[in-house]
N, C-alpha and C. Protein backbone atom coordinates (compact mmCIF):
# COMPACT_ATOMS: atom_id res chain seq x y z
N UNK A 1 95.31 97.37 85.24
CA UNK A 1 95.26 96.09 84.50
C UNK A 1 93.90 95.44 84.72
N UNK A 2 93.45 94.97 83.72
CA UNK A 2 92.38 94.27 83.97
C UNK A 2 92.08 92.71 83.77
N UNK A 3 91.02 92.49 84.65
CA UNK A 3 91.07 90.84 84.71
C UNK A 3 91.36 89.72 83.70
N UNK A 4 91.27 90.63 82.54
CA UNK A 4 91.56 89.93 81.79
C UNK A 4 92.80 89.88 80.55
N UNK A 5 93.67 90.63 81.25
CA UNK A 5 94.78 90.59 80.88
C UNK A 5 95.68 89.58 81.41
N UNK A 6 97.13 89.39 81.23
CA UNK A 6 98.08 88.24 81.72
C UNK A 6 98.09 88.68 83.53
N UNK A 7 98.05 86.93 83.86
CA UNK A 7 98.18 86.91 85.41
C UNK A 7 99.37 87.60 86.23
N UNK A 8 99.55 87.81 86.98
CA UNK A 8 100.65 88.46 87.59
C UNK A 8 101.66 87.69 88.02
N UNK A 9 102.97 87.72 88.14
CA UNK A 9 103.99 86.89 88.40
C UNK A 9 103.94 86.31 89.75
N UNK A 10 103.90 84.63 89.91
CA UNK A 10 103.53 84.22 91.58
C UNK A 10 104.93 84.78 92.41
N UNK A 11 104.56 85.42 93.19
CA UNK A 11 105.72 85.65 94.20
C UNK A 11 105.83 85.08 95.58
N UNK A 12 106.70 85.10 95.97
CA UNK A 12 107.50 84.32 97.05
C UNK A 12 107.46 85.46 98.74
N UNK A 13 107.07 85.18 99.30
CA UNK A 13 107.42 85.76 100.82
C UNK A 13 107.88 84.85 101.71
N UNK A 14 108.98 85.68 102.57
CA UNK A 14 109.70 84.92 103.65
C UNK A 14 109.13 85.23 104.68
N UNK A 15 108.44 84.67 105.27
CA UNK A 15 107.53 85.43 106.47
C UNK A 15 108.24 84.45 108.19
N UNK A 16 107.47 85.37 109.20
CA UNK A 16 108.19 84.90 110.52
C UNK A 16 109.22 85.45 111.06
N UNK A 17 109.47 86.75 110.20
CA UNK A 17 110.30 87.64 110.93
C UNK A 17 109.54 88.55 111.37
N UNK A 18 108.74 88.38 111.98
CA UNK A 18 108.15 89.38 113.01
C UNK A 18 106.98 88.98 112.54
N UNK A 19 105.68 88.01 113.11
CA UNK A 19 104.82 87.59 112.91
C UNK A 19 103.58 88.32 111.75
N UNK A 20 103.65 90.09 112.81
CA UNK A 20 102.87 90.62 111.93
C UNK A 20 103.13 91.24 111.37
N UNK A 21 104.30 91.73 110.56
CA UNK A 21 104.81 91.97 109.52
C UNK A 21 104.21 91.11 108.30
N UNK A 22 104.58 89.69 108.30
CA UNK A 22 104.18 88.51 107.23
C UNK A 22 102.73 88.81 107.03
N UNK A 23 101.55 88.91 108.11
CA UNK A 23 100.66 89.16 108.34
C UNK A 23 100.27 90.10 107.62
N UNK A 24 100.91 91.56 107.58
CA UNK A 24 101.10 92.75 107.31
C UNK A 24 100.58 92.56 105.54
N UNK A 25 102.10 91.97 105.35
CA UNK A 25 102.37 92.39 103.87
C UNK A 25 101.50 90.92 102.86
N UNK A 26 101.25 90.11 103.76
CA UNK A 26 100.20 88.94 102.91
C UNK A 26 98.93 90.12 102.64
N UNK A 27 98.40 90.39 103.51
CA UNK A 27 96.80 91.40 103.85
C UNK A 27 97.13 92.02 102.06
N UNK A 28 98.47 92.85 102.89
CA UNK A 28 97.82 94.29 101.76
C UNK A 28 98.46 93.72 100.67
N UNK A 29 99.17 92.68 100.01
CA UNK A 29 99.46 92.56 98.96
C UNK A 29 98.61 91.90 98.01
N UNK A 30 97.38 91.15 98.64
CA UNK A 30 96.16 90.73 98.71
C UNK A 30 95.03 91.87 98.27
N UNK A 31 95.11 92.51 99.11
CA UNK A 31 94.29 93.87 98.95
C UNK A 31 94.59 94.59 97.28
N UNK A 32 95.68 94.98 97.70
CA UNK A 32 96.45 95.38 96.18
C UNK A 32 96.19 94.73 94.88
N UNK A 33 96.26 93.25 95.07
CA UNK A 33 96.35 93.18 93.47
C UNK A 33 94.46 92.20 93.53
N UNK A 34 93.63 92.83 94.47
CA UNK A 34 92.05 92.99 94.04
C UNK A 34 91.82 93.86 93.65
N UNK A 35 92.63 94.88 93.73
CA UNK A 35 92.01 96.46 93.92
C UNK A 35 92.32 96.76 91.92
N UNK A 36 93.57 96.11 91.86
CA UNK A 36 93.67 95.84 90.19
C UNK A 36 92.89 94.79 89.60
N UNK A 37 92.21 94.26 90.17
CA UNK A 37 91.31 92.81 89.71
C UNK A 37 92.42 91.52 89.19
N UNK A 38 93.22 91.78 90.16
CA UNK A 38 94.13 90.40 89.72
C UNK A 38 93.59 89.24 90.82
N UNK A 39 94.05 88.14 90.38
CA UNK A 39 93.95 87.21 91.39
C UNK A 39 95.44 86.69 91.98
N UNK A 40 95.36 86.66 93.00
CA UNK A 40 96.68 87.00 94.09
C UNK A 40 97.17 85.53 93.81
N UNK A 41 98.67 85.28 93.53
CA UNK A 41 99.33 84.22 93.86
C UNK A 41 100.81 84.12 94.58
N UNK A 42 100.72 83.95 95.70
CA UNK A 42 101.42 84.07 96.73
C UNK A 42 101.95 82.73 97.41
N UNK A 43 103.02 82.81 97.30
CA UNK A 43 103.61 81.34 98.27
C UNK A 43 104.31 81.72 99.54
N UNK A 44 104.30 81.42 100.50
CA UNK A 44 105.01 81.95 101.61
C UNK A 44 106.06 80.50 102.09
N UNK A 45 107.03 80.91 103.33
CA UNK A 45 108.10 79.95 103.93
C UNK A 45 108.15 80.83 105.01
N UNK A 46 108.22 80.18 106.30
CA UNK A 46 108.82 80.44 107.32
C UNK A 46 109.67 80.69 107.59
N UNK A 47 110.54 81.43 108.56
CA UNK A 47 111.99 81.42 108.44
C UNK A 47 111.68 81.52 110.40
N UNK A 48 112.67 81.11 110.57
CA UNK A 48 113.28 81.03 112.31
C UNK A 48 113.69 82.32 112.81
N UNK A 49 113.43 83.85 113.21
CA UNK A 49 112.79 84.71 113.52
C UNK A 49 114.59 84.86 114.63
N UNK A 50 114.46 83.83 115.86
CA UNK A 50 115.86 84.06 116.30
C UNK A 50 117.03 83.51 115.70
N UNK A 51 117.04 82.56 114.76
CA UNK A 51 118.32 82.64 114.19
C UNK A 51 118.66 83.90 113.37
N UNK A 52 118.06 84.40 112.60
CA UNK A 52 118.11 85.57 111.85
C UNK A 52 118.34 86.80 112.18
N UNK A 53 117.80 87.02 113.37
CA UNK A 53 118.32 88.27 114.53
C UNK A 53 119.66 88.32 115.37
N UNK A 54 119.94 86.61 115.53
CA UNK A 54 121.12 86.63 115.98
C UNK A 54 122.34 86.46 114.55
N UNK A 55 121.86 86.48 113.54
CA UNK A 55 122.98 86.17 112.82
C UNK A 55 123.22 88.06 112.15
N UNK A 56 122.09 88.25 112.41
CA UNK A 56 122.04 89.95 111.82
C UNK A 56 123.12 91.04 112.84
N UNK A 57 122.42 90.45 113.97
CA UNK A 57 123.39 91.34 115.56
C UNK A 57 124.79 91.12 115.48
N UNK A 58 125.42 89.63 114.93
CA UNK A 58 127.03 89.04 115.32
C UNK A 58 126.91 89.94 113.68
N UNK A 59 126.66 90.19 112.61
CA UNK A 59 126.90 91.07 111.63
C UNK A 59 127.51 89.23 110.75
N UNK A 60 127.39 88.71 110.98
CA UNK A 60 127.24 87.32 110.09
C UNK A 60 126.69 87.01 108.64
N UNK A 61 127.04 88.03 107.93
CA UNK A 61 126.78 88.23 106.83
C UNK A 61 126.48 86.92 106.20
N UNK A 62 127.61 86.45 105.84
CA UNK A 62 127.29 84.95 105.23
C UNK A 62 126.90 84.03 105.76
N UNK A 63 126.78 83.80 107.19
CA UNK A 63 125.87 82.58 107.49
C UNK A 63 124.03 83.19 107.48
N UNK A 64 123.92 84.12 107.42
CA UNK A 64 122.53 85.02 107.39
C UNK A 64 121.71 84.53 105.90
N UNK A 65 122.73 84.91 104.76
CA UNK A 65 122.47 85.00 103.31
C UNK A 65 122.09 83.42 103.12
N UNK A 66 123.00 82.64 103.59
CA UNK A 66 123.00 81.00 103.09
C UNK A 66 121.59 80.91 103.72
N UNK A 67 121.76 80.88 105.35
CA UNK A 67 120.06 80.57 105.80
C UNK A 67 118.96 81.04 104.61
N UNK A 68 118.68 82.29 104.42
CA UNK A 68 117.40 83.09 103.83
C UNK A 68 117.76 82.38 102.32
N UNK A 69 119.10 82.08 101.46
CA UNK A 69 119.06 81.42 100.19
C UNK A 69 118.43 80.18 100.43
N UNK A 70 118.59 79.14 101.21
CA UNK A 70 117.79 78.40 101.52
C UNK A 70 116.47 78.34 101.57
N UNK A 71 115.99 79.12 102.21
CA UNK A 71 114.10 79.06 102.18
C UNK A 71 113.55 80.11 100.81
N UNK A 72 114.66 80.82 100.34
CA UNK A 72 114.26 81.09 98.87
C UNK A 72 114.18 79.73 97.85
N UNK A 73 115.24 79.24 98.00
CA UNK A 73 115.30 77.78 96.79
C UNK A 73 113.66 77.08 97.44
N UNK A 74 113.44 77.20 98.38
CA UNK A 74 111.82 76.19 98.88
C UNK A 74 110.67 77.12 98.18
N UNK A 75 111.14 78.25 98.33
CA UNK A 75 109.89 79.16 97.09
C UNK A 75 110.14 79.07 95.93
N UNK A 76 111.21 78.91 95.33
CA UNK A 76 111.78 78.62 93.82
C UNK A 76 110.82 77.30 93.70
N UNK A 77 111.09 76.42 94.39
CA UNK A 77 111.05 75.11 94.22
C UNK A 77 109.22 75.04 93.57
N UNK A 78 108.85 76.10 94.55
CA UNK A 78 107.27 76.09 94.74
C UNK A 78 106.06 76.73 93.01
N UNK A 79 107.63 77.26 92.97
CA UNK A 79 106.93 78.18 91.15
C UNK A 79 106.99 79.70 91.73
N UNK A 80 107.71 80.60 92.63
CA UNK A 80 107.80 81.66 92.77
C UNK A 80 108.79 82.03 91.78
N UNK A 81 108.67 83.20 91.24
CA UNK A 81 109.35 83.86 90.23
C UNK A 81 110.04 84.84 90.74
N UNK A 82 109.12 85.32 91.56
CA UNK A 82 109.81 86.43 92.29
C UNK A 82 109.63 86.76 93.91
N UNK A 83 110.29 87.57 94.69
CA UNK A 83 110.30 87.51 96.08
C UNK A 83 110.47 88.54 97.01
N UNK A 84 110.39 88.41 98.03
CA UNK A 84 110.63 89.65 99.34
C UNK A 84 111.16 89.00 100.76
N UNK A 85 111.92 89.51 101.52
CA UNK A 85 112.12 89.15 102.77
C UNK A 85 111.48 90.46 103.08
N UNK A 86 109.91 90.31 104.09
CA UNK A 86 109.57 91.83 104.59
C UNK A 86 110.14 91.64 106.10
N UNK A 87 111.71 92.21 106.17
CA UNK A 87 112.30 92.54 107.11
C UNK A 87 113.35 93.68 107.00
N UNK A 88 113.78 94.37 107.40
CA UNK A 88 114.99 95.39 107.06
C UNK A 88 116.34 95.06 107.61
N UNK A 89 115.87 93.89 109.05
CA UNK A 89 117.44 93.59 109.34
C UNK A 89 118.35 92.69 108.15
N UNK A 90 117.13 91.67 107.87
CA UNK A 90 118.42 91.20 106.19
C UNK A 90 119.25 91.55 105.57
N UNK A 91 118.81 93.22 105.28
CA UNK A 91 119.34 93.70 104.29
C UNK A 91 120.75 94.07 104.57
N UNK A 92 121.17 93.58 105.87
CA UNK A 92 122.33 93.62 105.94
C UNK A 92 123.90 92.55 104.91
N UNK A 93 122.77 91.56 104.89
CA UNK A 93 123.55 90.24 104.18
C UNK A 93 122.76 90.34 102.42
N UNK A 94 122.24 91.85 101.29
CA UNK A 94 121.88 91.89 100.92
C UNK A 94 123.05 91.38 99.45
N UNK A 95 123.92 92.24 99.32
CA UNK A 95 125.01 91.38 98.47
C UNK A 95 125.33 89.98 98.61
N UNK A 96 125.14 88.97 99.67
CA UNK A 96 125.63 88.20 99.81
C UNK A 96 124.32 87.01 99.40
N UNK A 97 123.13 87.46 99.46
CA UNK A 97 122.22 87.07 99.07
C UNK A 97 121.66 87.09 97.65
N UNK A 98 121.72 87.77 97.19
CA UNK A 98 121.71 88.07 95.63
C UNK A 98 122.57 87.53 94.83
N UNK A 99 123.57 87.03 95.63
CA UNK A 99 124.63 86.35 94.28
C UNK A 99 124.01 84.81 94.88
N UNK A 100 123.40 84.44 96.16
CA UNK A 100 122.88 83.08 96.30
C UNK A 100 121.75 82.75 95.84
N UNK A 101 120.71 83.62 95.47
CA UNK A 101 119.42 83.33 95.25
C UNK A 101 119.08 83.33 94.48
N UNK A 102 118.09 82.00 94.27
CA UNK A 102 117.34 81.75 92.78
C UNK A 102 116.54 82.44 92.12
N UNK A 103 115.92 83.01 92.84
CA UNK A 103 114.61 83.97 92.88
C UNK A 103 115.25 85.57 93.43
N UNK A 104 114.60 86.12 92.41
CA UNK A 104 115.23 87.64 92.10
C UNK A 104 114.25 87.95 93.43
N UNK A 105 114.74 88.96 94.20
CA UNK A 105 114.25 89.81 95.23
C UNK A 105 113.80 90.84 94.90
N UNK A 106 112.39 91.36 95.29
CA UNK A 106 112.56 93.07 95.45
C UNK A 106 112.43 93.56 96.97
N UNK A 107 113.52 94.28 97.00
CA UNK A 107 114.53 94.38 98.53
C UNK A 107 113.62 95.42 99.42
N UNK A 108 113.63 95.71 100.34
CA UNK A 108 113.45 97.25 100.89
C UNK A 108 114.70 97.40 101.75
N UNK A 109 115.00 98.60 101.82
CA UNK A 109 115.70 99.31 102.66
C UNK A 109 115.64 99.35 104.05
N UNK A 110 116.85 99.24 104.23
CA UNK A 110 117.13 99.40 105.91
C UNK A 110 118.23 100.17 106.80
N UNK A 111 118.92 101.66 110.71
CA UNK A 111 119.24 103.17 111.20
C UNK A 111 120.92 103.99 111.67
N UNK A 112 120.95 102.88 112.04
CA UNK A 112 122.48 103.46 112.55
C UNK A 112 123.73 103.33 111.38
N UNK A 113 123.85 102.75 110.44
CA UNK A 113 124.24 102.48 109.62
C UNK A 113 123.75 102.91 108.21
N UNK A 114 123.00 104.08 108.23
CA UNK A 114 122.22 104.83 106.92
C UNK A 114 121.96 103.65 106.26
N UNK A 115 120.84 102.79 106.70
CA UNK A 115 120.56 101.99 105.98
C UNK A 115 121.12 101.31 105.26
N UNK A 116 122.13 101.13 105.83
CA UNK A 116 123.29 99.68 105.92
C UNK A 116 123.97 100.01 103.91
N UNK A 117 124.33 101.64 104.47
CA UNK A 117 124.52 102.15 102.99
C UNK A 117 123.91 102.52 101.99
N UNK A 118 122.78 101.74 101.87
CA UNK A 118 122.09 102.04 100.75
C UNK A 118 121.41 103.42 100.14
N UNK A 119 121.75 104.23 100.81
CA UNK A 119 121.06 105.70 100.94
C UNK A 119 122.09 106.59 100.44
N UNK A 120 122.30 106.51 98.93
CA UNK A 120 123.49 107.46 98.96
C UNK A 120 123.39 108.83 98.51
N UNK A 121 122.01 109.13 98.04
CA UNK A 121 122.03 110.52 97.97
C UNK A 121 121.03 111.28 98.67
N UNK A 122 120.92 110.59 99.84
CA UNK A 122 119.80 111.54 100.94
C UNK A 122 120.94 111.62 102.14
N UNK A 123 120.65 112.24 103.06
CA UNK A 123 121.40 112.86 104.08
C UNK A 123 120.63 112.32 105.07
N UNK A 124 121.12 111.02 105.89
CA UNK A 124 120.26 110.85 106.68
C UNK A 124 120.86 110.81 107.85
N UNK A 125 120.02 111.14 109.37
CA UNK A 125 120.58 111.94 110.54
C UNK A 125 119.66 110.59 111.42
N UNK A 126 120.83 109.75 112.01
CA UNK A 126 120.35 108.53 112.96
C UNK A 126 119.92 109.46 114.70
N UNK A 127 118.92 108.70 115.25
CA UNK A 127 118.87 109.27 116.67
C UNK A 127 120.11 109.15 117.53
N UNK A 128 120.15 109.84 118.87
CA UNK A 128 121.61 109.35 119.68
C UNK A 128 121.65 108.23 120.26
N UNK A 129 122.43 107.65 120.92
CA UNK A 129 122.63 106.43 121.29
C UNK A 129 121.71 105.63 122.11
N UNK A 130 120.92 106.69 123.25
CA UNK A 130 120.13 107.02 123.56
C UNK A 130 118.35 106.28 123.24
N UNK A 131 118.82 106.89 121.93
CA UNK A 131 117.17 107.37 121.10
C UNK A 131 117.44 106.02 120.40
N UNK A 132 118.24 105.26 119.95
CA UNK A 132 118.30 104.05 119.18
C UNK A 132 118.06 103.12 120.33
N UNK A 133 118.40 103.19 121.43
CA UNK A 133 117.73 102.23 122.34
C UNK A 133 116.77 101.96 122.78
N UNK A 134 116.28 102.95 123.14
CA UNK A 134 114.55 103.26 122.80
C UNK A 134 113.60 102.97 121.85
N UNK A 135 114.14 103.10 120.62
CA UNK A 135 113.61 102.27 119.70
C UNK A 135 113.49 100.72 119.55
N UNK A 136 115.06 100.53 119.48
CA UNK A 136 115.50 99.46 119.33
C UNK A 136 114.47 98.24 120.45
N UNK A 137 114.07 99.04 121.97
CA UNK A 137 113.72 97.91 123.31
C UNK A 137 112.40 97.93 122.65
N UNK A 138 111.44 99.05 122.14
CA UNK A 138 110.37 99.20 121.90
C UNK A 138 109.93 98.15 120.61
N UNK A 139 110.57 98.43 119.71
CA UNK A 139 110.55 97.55 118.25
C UNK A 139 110.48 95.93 118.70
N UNK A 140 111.68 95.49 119.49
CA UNK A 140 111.81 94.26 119.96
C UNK A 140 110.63 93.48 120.97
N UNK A 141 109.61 94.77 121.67
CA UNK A 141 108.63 94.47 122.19
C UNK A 141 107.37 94.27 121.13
N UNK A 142 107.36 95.10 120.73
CA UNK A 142 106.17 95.27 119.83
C UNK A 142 106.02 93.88 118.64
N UNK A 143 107.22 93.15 118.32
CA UNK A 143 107.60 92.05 117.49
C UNK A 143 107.10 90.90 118.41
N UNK A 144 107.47 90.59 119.70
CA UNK A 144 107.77 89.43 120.99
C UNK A 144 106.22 89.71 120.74
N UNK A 145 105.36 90.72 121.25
CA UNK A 145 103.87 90.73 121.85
C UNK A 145 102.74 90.50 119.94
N UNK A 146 103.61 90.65 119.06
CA UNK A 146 102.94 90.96 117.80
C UNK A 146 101.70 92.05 118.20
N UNK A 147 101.78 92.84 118.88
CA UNK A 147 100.77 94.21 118.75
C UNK A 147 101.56 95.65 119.31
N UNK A 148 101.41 96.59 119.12
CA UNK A 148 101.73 97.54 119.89
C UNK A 148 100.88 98.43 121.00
N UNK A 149 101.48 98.98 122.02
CA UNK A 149 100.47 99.34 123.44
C UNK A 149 100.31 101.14 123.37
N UNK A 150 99.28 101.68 123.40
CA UNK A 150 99.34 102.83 123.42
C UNK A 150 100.80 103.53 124.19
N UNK A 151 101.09 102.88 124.74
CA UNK A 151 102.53 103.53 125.49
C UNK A 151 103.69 103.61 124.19
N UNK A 152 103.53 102.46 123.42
CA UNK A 152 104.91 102.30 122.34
C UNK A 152 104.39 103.57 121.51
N UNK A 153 103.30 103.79 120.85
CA UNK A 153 102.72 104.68 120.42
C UNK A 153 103.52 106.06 120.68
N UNK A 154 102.92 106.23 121.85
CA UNK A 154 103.20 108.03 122.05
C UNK A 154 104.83 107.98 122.31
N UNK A 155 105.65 106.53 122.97
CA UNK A 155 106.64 107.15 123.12
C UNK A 155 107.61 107.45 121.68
N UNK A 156 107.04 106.67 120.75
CA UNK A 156 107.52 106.48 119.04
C UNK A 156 106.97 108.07 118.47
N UNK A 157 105.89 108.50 118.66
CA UNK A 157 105.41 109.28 118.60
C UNK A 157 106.02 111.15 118.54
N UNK A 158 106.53 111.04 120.38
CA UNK A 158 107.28 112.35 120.53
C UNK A 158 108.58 111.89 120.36
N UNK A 159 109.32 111.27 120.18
CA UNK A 159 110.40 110.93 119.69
C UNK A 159 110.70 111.29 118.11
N UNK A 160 109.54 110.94 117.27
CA UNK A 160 109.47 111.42 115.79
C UNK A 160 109.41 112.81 115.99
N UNK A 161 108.51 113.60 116.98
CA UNK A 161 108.79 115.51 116.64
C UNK A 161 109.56 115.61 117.04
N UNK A 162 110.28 115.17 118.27
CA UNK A 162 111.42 115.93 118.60
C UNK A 162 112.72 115.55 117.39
N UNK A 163 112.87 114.46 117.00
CA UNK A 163 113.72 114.39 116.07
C UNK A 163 113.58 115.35 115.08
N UNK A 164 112.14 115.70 113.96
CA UNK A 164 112.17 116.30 113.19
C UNK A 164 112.64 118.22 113.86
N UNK A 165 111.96 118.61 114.87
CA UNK A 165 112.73 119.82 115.27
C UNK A 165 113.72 119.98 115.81
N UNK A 166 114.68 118.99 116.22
CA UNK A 166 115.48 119.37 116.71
C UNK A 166 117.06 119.33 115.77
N UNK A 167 116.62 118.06 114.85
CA UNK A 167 117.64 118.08 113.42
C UNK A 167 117.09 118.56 112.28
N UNK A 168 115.89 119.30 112.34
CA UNK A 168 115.20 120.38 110.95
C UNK A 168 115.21 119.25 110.14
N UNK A 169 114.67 118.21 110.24
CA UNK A 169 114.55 116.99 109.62
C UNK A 169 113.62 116.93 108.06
N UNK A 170 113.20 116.55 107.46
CA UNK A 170 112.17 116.56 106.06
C UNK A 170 111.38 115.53 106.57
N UNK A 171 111.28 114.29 106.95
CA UNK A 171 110.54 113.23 107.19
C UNK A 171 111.43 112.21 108.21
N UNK A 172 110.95 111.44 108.66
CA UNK A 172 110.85 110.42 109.71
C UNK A 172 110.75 109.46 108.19
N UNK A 173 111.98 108.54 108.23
CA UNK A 173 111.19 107.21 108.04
C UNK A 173 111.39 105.84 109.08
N UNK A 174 110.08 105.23 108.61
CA UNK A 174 109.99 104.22 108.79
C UNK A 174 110.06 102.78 108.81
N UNK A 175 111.67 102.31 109.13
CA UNK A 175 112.46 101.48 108.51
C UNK A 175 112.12 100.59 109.39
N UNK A 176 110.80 99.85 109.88
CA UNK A 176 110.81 98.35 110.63
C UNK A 176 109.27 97.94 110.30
N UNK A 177 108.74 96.82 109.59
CA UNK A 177 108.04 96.32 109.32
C UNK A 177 106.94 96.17 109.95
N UNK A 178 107.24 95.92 111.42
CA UNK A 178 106.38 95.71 112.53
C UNK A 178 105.79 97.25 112.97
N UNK A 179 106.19 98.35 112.28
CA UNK A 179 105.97 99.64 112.70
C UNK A 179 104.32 99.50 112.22
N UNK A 180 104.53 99.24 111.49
CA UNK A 180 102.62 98.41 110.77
C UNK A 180 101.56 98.64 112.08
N UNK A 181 102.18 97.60 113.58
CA UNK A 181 101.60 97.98 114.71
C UNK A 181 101.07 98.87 115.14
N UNK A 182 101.81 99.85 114.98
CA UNK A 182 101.93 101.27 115.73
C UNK A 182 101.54 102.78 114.83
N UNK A 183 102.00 102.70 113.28
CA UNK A 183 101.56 104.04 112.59
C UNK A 183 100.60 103.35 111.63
N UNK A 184 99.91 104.07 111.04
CA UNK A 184 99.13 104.01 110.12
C UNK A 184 98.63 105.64 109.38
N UNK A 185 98.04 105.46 108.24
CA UNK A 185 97.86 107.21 107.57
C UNK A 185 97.30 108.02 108.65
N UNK A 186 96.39 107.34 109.31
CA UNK A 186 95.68 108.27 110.36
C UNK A 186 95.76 109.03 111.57
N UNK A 187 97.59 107.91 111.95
CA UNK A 187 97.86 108.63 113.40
C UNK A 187 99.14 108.69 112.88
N UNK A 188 99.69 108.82 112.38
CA UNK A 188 101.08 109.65 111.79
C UNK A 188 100.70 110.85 111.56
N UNK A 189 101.32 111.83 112.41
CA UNK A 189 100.93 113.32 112.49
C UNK A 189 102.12 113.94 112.59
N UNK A 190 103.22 113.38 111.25
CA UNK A 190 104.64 114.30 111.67
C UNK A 190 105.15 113.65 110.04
N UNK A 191 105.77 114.55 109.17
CA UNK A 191 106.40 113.76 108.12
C UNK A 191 106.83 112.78 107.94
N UNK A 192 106.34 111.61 106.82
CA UNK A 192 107.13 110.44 107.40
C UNK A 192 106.95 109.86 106.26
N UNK A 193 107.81 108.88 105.70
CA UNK A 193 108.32 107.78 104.73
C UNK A 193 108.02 106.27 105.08
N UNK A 194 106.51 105.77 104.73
CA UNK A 194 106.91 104.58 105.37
C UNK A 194 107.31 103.63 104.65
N UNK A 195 108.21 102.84 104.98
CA UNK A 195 109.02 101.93 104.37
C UNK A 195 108.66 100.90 103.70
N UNK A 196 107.72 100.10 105.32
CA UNK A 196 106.45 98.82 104.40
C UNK A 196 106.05 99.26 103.63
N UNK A 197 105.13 100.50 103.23
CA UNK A 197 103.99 100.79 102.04
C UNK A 197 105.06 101.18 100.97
N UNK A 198 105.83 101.71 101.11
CA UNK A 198 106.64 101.85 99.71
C UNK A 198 106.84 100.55 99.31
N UNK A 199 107.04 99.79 100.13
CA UNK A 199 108.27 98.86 99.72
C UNK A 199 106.89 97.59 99.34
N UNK A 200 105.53 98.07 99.93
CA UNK A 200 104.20 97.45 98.93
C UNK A 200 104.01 97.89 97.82
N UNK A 201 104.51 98.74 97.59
CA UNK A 201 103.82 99.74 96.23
C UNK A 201 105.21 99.11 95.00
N UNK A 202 106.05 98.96 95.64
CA UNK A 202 106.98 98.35 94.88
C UNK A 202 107.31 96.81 94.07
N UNK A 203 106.98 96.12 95.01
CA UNK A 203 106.32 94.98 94.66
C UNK A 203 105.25 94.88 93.30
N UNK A 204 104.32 95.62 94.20
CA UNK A 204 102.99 95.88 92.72
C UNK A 204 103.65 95.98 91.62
N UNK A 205 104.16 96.75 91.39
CA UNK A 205 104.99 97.53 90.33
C UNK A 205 105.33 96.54 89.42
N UNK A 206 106.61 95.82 90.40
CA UNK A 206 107.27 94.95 89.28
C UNK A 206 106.36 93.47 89.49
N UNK A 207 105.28 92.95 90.16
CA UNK A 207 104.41 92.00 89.69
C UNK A 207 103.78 92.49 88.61
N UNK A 208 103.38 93.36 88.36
CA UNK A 208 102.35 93.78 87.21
C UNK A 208 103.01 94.08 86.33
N UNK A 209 104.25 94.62 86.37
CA UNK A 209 105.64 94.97 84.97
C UNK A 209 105.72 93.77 84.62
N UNK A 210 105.81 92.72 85.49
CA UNK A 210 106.87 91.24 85.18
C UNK A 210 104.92 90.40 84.16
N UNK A 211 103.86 90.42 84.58
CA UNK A 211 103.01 89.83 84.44
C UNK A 211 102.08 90.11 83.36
N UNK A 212 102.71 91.11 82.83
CA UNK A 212 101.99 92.01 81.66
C UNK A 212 102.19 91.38 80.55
C-alpha cells in the first residue's frame, strides 16, 4: 500500500500484561506499517497485569472478560476500531469477551490445554508436568524482571530439542509474548512457530484489509 492510499484502521492495544510484550508489539507494529509507508495510529490502555493473572489461574472466566471489556470500551471511547490483548493467558475468557466488546479483536492463540481449544486440527503434544513448570517459573521470571538471562535462554533452549526429539515433534511453538525476551530469528535453532510474529503479521493484514 502506498502512502497515498486510505489510512489504516486506528487500533487499540491492551498493554501491561507483561511490560515488554506491550513494548514488543507497539515497536514492531510501528515498524510494520513504515515498512508499508503508513502512518501508525495506535491507542494503547493499561490493564493491571496481577488482577488478570489471578483471574486467568482461579479460571474466572467472566470476571476476566468484564475487566479486559472494560479497558476495551476506554479504546472504543478513544476512536479505536479495532484491537489486541498481546497476551495468551486471556484467551482463556475469549468467548466471553467477544460477546462484551465494542471493539472487534484480532485474537492470538494460546499449553496445557491445546491452546485453551482452539487448535482443532493440529495435534498438539504439551510438555510433562515437569516441563510445564519449568516453563511456567521461567516465563513468570522473565515477565517480573522484563528481560531474559542467558540461563532462561539455554534452559528454554534444550528443553525445545529435547521436546522436538523425543515427541518427533514438527515445530515448537511459541505461545507467550514475553518469549520476545528470549528467541528471536537468530537464536532459534530448532523448528518453531512464533506466536507474537504471527499474531503481528495478522494484525497487518486486517489493518490494511479494514483501511483500504
Amino acid at each position: 500500500m502506498s502512502p497515498h492510499e486510505s489510512e489504516p484502521t486506528t487500533f487499540g492495544i491492551v498493554a501491561g500484561l507483561g511490560m515488554g510484550a506491550g513494548i514488543f508489539y507497539y515497536r514492531s507494529l510501528v515498524n510494520a506499517h513504515l515498512a508499508r509507508g503508513l502512518s501508525p495510529r495506535i491507542l494503547m490502555v493499561h490493564a493491571d497485569v496481577r488482577r488478570v493473572m489471578a483471574h486467568a489461574a482461579a479460571r474466572e472466566t467472566r470476571l476476566l472478560a468484564t475487566y479486559l471489556a472494560g479497558l476495551r470500551r476506554q479504546l472504543a471511547d478513544g476512536g479505536a476500531q479495532l484491537g489486541t490483548i498481546p497476551a495468551f493467558s486471556p484467551q482463556i475468557c475469549a468467548q466471553e469477551l467477544a460477546e462484551m466488546t465494542p471493539v472487534p479483536l484480532v485474537s492470538p492463540l494460546a499449553m496445557e490445554t491445546n491452546l485453551f481449544g482452539r487448535l482443532q486440527h493440529v495435534e498438539v503434544v504439551s510438555p510433562s508436568p515437569e516441563e510445564i513448570d519449568l516453563v511456567a517459573n521461567t516465563y513468570v521470571r522473565i515477565v517480573e524482571d522484563e528481560q531474559a538471562s542467558q540461563h532462561d535462554y539455554e534452559n528454554l533452549r534444550v528443553l525445545a530439542h529435547t521436546l522436538i526429539h523425543r515427541e518427533r515433534l514438527d515445530a515448537i511453538l511459541l505461545a507467550g509474548t514475553d518469549l520476545s525476551f528470549v528467541f528471536n530469528p537468530e537464536n532459534t535453532d530448532f523448528p518453531h512457530l512464533d506466536g507474537a510474529r504471527v499474531h503481528i503479521d495478522a494484525i497487518m493484514r486486517r489493518l490494511t484489509s479494514d483501511g483500504a
